[in-house]
PDB file of N, CA and C in Angstrom:
ATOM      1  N   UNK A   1      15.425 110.703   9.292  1.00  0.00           N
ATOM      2  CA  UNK A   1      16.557 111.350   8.668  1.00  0.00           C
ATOM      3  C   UNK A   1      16.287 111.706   7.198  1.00  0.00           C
ATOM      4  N   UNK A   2      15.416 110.540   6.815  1.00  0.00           N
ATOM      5  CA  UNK A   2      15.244 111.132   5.054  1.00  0.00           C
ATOM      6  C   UNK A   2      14.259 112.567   4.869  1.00  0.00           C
ATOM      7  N   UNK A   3      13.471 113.060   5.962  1.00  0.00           N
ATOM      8  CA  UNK A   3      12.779 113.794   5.634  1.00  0.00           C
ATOM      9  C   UNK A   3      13.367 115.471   5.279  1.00  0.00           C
ATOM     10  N   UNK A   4      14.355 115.543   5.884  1.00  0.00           N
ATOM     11  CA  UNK A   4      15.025 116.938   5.510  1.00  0.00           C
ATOM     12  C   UNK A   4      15.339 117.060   4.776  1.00  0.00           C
ATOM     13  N   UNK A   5      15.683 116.263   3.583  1.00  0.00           N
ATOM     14  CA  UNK A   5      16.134 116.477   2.321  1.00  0.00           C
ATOM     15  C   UNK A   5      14.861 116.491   1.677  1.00  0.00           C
ATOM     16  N   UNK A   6      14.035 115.622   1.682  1.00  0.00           N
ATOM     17  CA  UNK A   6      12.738 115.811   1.294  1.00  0.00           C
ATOM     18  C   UNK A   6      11.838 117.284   1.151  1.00  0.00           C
ATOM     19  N   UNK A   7      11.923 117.821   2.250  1.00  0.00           N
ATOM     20  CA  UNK A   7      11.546 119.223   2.670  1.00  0.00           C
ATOM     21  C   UNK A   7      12.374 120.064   2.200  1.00  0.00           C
ATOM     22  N   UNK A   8      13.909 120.152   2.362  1.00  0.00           N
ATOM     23  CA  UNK A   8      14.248 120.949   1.562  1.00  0.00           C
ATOM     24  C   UNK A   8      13.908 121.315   0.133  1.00  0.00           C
ATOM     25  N   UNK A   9      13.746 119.668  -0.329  1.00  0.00           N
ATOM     26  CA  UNK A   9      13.526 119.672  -1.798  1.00  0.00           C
ATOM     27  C   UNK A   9      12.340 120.369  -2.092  1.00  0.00           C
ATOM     28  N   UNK A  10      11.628 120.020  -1.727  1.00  0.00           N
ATOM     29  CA  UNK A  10       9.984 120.874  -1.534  1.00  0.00           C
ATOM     30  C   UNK A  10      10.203 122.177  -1.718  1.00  0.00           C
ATOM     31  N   UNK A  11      11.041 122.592  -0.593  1.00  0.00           N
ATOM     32  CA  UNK A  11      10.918 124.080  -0.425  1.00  0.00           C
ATOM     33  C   UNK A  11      11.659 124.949  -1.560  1.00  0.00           C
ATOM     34  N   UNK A  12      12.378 124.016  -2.112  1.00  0.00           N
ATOM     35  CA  UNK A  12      13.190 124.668  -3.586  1.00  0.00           C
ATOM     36  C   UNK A  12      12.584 124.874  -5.036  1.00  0.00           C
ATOM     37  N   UNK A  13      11.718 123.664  -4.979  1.00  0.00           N
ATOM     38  CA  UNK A  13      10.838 123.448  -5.879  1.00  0.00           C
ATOM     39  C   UNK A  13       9.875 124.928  -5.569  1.00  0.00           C
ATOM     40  N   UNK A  14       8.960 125.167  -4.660  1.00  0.00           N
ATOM     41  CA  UNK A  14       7.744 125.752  -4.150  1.00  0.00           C
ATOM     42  C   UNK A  14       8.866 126.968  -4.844  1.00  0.00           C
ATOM     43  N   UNK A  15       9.466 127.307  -4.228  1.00  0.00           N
ATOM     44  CA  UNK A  15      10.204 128.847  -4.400  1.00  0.00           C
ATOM     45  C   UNK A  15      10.757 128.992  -5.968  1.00  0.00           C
ATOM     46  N   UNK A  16      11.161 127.689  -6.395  1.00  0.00           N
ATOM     47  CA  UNK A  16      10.890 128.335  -8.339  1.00  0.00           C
ATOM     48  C   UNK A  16      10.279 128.061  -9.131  1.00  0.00           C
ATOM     49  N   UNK A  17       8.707 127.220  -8.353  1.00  0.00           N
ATOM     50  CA  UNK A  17       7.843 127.929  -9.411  1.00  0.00           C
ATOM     51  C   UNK A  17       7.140 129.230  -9.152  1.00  0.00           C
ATOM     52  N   UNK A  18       7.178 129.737  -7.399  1.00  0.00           N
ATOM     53  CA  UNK A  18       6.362 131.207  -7.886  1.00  0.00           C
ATOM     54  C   UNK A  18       7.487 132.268  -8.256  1.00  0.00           C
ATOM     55  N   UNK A  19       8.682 131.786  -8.264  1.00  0.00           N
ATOM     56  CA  UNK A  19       9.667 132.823  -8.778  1.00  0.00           C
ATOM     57  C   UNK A  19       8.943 133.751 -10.347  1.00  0.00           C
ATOM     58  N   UNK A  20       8.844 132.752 -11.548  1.00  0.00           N
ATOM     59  CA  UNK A  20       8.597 133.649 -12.643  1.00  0.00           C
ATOM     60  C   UNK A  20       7.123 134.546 -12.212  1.00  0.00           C
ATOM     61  N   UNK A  21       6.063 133.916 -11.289  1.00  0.00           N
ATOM     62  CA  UNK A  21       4.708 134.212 -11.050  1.00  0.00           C
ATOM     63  C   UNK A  21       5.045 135.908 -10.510  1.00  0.00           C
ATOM     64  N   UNK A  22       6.005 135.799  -9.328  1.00  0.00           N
ATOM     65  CA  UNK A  22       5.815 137.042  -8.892  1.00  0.00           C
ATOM     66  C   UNK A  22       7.069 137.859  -9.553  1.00  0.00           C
ATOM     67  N   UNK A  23       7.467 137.613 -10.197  1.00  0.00           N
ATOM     68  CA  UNK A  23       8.142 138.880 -10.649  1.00  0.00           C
ATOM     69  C   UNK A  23       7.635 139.277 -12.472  1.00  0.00           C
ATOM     70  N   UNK A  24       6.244 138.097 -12.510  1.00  0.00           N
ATOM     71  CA  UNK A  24       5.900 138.704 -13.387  1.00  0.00           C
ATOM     72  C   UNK A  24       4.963 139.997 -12.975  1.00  0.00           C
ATOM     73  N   UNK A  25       4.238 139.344 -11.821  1.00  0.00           N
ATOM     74  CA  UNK A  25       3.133 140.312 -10.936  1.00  0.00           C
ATOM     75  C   UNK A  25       3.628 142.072 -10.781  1.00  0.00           C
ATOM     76  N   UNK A  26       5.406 141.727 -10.750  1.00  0.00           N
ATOM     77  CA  UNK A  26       5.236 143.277 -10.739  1.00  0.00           C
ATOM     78  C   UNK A  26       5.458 144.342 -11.603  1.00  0.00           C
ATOM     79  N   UNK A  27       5.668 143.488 -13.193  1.00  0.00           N
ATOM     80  CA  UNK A  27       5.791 144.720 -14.075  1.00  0.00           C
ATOM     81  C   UNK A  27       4.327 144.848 -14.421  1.00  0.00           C
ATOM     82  N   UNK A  28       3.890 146.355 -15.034  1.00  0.00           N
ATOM     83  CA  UNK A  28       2.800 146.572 -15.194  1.00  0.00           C
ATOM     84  C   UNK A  28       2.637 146.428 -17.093  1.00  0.00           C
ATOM     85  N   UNK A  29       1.044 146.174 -16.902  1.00  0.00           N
ATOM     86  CA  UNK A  29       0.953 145.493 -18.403  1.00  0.00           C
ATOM     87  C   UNK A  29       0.870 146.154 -19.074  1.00  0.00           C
ATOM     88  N   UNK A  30       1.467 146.620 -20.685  1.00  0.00           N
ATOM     89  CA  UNK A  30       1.474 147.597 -21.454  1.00  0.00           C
ATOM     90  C   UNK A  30       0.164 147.681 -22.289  1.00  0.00           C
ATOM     91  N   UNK A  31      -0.561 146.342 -22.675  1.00  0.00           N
ATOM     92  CA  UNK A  31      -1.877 146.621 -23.301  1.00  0.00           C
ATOM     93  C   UNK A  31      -2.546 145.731 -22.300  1.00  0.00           C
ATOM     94  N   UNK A  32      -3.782 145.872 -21.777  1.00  0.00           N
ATOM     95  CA  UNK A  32      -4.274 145.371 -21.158  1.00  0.00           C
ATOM     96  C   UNK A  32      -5.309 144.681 -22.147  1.00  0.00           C
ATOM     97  N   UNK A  33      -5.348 143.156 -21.256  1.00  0.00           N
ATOM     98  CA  UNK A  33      -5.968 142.147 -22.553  1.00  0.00           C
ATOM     99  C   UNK A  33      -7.380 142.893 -23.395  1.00  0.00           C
ATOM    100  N   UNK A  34      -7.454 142.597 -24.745  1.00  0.00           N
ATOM    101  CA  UNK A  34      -8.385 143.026 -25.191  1.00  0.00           C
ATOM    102  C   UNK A  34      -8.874 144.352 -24.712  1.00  0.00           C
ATOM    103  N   UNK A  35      -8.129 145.949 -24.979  1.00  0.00           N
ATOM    104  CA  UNK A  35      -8.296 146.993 -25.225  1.00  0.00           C
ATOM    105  C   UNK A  35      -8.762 147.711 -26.314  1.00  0.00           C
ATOM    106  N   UNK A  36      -9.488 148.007 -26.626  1.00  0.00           N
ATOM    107  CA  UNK A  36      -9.907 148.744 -27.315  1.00  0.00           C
ATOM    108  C   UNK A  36      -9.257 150.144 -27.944  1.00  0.00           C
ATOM    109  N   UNK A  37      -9.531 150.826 -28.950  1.00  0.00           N
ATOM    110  CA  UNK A  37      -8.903 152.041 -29.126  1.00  0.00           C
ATOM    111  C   UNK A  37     -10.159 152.964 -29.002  1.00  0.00           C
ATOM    112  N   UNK A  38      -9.923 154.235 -28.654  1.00  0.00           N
ATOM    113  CA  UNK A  38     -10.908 155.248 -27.820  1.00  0.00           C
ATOM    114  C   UNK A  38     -11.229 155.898 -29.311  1.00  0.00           C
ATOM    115  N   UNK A  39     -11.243 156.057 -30.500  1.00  0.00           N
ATOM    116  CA  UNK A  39     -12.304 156.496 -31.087  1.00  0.00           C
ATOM    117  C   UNK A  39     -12.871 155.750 -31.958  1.00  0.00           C
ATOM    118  N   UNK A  40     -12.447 154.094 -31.666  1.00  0.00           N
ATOM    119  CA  UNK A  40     -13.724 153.451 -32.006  1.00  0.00           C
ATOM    120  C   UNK A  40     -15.020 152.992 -30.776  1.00  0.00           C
ATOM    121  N   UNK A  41     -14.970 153.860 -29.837  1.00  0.00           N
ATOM    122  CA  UNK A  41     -15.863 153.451 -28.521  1.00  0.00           C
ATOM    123  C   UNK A  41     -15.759 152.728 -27.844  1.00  0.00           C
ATOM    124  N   UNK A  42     -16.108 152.070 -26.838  1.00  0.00           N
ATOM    125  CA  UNK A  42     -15.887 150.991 -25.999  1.00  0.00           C
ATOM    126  C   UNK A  42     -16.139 150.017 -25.988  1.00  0.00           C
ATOM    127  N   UNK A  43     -16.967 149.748 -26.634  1.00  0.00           N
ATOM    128  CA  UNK A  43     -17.088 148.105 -26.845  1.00  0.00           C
ATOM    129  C   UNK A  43     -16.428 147.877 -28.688  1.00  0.00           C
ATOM    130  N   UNK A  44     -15.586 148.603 -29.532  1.00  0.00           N
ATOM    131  CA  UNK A  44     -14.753 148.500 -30.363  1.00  0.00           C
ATOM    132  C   UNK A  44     -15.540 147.808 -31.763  1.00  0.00           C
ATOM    133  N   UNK A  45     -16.153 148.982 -32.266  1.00  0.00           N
ATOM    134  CA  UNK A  45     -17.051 148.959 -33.368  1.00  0.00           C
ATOM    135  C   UNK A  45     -16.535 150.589 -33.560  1.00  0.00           C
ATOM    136  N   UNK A  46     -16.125 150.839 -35.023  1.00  0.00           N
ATOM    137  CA  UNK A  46     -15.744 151.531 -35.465  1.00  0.00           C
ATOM    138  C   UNK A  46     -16.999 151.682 -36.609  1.00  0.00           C
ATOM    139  N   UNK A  47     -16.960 152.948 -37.325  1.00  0.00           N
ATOM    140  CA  UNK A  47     -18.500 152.910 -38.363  1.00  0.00           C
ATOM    141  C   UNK A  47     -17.908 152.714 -39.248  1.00  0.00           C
ATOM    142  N   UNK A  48     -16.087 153.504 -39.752  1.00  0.00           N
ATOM    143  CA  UNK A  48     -16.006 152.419 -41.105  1.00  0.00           C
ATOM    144  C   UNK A  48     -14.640 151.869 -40.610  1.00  0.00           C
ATOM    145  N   UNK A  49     -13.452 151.229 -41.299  1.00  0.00           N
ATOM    146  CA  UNK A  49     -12.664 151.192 -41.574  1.00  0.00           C
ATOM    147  C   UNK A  49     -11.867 151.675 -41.894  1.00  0.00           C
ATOM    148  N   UNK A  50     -10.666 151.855 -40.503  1.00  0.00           N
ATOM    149  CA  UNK A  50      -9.476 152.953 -40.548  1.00  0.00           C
ATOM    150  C   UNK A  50      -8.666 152.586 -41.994  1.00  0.00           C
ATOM    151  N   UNK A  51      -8.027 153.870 -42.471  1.00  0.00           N
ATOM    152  CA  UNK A  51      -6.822 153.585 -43.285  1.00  0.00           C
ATOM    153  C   UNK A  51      -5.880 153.403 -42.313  1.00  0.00           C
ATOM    154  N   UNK A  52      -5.017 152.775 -43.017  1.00  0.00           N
ATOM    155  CA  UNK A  52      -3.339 151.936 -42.217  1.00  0.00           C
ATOM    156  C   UNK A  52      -2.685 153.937 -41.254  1.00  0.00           C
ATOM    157  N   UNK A  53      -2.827 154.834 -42.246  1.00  0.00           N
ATOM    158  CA  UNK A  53      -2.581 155.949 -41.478  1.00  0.00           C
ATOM    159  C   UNK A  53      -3.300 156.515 -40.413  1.00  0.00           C
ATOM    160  N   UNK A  54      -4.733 156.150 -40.928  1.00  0.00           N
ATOM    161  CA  UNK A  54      -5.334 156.617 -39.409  1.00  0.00           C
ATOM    162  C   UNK A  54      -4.901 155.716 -38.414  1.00  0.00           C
ATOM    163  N   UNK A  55      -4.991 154.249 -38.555  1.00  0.00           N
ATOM    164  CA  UNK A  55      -5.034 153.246 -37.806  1.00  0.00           C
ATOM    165  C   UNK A  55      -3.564 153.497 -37.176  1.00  0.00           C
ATOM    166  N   UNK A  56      -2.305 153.885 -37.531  1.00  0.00           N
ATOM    167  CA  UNK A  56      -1.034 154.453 -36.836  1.00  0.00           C
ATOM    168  C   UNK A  56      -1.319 155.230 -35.414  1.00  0.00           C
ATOM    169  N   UNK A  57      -2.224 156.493 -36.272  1.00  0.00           N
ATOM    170  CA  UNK A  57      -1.894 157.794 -35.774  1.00  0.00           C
ATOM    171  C   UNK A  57      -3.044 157.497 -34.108  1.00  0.00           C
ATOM    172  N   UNK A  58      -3.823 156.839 -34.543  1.00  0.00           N
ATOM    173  CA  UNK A  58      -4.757 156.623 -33.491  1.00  0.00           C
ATOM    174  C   UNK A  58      -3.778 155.267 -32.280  1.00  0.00           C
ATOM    175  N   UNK A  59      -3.039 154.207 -32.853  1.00  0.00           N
ATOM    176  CA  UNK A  59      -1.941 153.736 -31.873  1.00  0.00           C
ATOM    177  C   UNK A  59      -1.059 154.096 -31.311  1.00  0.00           C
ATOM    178  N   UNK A  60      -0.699 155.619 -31.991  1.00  0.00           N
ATOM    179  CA  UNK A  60       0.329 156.819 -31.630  1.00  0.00           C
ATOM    180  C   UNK A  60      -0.023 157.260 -29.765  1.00  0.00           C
ATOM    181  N   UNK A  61      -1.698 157.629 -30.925  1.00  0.00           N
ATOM    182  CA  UNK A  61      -2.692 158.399 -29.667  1.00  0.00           C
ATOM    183  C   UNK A  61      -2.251 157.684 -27.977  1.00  0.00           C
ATOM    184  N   UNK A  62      -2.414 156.433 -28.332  1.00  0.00           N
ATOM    185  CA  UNK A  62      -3.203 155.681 -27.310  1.00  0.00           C
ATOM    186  C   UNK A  62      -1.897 154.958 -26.731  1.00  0.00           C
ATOM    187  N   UNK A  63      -0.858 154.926 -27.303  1.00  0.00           N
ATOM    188  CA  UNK A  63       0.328 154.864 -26.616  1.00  0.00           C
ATOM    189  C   UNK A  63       1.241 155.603 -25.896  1.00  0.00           C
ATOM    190  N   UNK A  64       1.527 156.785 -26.425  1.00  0.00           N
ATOM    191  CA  UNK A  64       2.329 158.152 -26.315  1.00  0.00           C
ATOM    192  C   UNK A  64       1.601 158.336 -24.775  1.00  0.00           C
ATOM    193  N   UNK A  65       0.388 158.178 -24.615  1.00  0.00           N
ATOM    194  CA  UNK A  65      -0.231 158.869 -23.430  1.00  0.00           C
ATOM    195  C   UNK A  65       0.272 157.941 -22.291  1.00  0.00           C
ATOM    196  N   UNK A  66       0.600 156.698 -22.308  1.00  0.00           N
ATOM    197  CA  UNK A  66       1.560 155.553 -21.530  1.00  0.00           C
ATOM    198  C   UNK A  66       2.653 155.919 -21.348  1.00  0.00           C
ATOM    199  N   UNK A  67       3.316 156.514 -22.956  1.00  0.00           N
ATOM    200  CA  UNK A  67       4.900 156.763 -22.204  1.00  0.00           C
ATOM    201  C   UNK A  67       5.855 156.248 -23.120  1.00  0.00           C
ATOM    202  N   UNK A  68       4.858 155.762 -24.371  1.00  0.00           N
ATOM    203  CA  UNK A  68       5.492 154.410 -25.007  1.00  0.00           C
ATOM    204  C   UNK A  68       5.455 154.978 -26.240  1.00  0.00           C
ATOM    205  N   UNK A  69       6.456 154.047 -27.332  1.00  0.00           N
ATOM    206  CA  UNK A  69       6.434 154.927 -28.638  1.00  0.00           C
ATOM    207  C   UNK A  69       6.016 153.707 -29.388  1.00  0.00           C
ATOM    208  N   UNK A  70       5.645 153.835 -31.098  1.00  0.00           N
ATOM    209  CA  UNK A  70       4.677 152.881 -31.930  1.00  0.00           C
ATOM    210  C   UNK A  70       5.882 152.503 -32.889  1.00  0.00           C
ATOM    211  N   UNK A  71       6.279 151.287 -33.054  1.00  0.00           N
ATOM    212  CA  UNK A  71       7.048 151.204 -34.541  1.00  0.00           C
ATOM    213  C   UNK A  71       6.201 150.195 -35.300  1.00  0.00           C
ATOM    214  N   UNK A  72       5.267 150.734 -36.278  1.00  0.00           N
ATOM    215  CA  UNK A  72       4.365 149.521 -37.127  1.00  0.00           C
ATOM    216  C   UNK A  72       5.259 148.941 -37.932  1.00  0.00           C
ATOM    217  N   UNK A  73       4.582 147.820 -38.063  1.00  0.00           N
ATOM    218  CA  UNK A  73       5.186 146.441 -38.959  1.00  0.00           C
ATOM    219  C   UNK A  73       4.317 146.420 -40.581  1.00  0.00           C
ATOM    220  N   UNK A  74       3.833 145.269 -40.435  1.00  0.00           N
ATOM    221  CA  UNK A  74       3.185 144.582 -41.508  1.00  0.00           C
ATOM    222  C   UNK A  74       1.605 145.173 -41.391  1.00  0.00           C
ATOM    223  N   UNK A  75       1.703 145.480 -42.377  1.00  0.00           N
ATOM    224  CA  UNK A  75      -0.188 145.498 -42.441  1.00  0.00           C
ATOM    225  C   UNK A  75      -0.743 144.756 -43.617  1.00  0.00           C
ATOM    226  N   UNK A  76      -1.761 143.596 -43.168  1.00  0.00           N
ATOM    227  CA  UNK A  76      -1.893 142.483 -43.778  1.00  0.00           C
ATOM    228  C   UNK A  76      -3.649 142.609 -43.273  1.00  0.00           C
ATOM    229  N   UNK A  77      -4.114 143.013 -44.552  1.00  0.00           N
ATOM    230  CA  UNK A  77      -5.664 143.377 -44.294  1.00  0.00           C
ATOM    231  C   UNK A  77      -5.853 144.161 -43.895  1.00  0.00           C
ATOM    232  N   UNK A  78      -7.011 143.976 -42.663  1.00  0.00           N
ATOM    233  CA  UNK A  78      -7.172 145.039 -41.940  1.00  0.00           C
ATOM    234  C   UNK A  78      -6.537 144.981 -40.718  1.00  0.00           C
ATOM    235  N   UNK A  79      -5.250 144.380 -40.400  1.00  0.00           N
ATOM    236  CA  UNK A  79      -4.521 143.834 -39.165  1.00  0.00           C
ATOM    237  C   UNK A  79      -3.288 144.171 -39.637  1.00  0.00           C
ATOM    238  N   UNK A  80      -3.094 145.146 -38.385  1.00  0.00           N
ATOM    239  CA  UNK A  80      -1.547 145.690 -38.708  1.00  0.00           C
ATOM    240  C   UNK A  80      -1.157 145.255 -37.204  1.00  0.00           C
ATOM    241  N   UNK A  81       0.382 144.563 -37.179  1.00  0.00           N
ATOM    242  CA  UNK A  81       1.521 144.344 -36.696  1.00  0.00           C
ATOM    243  C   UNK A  81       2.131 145.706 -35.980  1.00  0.00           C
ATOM    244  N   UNK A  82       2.100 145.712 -34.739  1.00  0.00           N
ATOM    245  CA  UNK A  82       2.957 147.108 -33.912  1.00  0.00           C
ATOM    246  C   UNK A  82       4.024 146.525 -33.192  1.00  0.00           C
ATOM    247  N   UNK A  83       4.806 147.082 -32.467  1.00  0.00           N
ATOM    248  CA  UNK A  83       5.933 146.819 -31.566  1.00  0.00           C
ATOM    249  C   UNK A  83       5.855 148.682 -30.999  1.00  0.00           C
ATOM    250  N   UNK A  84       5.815 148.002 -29.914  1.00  0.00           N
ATOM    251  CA  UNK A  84       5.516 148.915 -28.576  1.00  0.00           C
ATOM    252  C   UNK A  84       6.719 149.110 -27.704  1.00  0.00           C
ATOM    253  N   UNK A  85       7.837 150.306 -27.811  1.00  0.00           N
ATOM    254  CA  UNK A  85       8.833 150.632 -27.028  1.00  0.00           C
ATOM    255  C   UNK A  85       8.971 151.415 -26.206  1.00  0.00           C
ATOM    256  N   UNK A  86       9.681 150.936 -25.124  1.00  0.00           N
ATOM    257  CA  UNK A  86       9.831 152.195 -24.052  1.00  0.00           C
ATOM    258  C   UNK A  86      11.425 152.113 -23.846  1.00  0.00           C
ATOM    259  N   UNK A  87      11.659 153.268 -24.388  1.00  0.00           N
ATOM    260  CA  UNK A  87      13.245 154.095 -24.229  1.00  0.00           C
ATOM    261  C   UNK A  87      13.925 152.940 -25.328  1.00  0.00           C
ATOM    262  N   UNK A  88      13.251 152.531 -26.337  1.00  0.00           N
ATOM    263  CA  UNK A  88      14.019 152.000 -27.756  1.00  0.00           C
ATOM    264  C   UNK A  88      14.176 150.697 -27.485  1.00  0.00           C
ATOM    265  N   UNK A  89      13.418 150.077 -26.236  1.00  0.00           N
ATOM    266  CA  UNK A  89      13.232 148.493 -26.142  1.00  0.00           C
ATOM    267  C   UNK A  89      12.417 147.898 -26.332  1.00  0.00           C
ATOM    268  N   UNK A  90      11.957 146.885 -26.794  1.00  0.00           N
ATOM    269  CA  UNK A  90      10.587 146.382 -27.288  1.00  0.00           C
ATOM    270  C   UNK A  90      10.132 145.808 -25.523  1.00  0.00           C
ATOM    271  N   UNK A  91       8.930 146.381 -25.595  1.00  0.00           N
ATOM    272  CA  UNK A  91       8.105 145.637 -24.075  1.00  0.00           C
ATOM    273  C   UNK A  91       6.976 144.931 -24.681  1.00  0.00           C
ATOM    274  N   UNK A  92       7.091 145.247 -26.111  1.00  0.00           N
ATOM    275  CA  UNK A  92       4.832 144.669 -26.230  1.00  0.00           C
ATOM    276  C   UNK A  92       4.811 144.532 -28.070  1.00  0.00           C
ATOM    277  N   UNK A  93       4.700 143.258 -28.472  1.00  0.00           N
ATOM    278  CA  UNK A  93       4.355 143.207 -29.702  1.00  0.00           C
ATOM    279  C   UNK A  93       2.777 142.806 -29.802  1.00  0.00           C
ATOM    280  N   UNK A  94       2.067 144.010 -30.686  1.00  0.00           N
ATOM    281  CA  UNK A  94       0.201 143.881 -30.740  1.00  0.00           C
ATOM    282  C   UNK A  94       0.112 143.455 -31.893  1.00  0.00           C
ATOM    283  N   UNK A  95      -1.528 142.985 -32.249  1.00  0.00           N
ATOM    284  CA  UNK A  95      -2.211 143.150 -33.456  1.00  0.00           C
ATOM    285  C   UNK A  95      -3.135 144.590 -33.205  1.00  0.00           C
ATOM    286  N   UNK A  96      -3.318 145.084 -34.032  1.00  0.00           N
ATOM    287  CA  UNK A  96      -4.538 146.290 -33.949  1.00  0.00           C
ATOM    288  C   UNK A  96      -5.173 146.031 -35.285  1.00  0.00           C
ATOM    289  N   UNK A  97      -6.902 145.520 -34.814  1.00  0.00           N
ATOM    290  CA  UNK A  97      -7.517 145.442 -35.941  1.00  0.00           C
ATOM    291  C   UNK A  97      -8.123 147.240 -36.308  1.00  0.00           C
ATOM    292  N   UNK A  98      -8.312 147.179 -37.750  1.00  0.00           N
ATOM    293  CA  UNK A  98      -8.732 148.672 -37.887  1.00  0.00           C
ATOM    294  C   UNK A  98     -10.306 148.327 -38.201  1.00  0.00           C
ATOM    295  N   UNK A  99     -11.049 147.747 -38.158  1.00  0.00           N
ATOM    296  CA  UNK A  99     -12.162 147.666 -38.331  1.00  0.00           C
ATOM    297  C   UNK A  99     -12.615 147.643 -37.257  1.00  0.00           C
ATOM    298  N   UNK A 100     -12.634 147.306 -36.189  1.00  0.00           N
ATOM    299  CA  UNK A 100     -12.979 147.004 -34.287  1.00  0.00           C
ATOM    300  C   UNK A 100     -12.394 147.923 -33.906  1.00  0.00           C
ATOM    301  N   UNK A 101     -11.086 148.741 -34.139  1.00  0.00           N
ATOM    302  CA  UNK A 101      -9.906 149.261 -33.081  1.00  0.00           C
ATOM    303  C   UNK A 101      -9.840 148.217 -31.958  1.00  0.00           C
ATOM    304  N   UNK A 102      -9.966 146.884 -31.987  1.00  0.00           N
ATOM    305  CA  UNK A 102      -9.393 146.487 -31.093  1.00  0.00           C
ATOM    306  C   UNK A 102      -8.036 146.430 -30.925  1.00  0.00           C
ATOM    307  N   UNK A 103      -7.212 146.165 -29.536  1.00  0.00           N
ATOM    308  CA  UNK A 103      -5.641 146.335 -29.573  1.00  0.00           C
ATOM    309  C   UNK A 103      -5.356 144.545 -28.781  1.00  0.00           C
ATOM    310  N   UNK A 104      -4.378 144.181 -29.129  1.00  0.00           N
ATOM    311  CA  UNK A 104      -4.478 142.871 -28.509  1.00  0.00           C
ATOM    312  C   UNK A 104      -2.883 142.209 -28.719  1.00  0.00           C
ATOM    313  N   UNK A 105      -1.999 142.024 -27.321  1.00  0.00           N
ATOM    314  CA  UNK A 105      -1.018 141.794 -27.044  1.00  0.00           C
ATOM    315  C   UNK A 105      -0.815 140.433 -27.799  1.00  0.00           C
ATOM    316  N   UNK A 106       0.435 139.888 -28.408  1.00  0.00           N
ATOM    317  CA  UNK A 106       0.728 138.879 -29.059  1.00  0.00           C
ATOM    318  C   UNK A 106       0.964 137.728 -27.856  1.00  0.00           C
ATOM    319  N   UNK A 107       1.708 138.362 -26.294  1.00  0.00           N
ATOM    320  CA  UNK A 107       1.553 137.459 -25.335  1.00  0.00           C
ATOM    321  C   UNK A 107       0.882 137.157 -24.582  1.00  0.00           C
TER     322      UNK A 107
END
């Protein structure tokens, strides 16, 4: 008799932990880990060091083509702070180094 409660319990447990798993599975990822920006090449060596304006206009580039719009933050060195919106909601806060163009999700 004790085992049905047991099993139930199980089965409640099992079902919320892959709850957050799969409904994270189905939104799609806005920067994919460690991306690069396309005119510093692919493996993200740039020859010099963007200004904070290039370094925008090139996150502009590489977002807009997603769907997504750029609101920069802080630029602190060569590491500027973005927030990444789609339809005026934040989906994606990055770092973008301007020396690498690397792009790299805060989550």
């Amino acid at each position: 008799m004790m085992r049905q409660p047991k099993l139930a319990a199980l089965a409640v447990i099992i079902l919320l932990i892959g709850y957050p798993a799969s409904a994270w599975l189905m939104d799609r990822p806005v920067t994919p880990y460690g991306d690069f920006c396309p005119r510093c090449g692919n493996y993200g060596m740039c020859k010099f060091m963007m200004s904070p304006e290039e370094a925008e206009k090139a996150m502009m580039d590489y977002y807009n083509k997603k769907g997504f719009e750029v609101e920069v933050g802080k630029v602190k060195g060569r590491f500027i702070k973005a927030r990444i919106k789609e339809k005026g909601r934040v989906v994606d806060t990055i770092i973008f180094d301007r020396r690498t163009g690397r792009i790299r999700s805060i989550y």
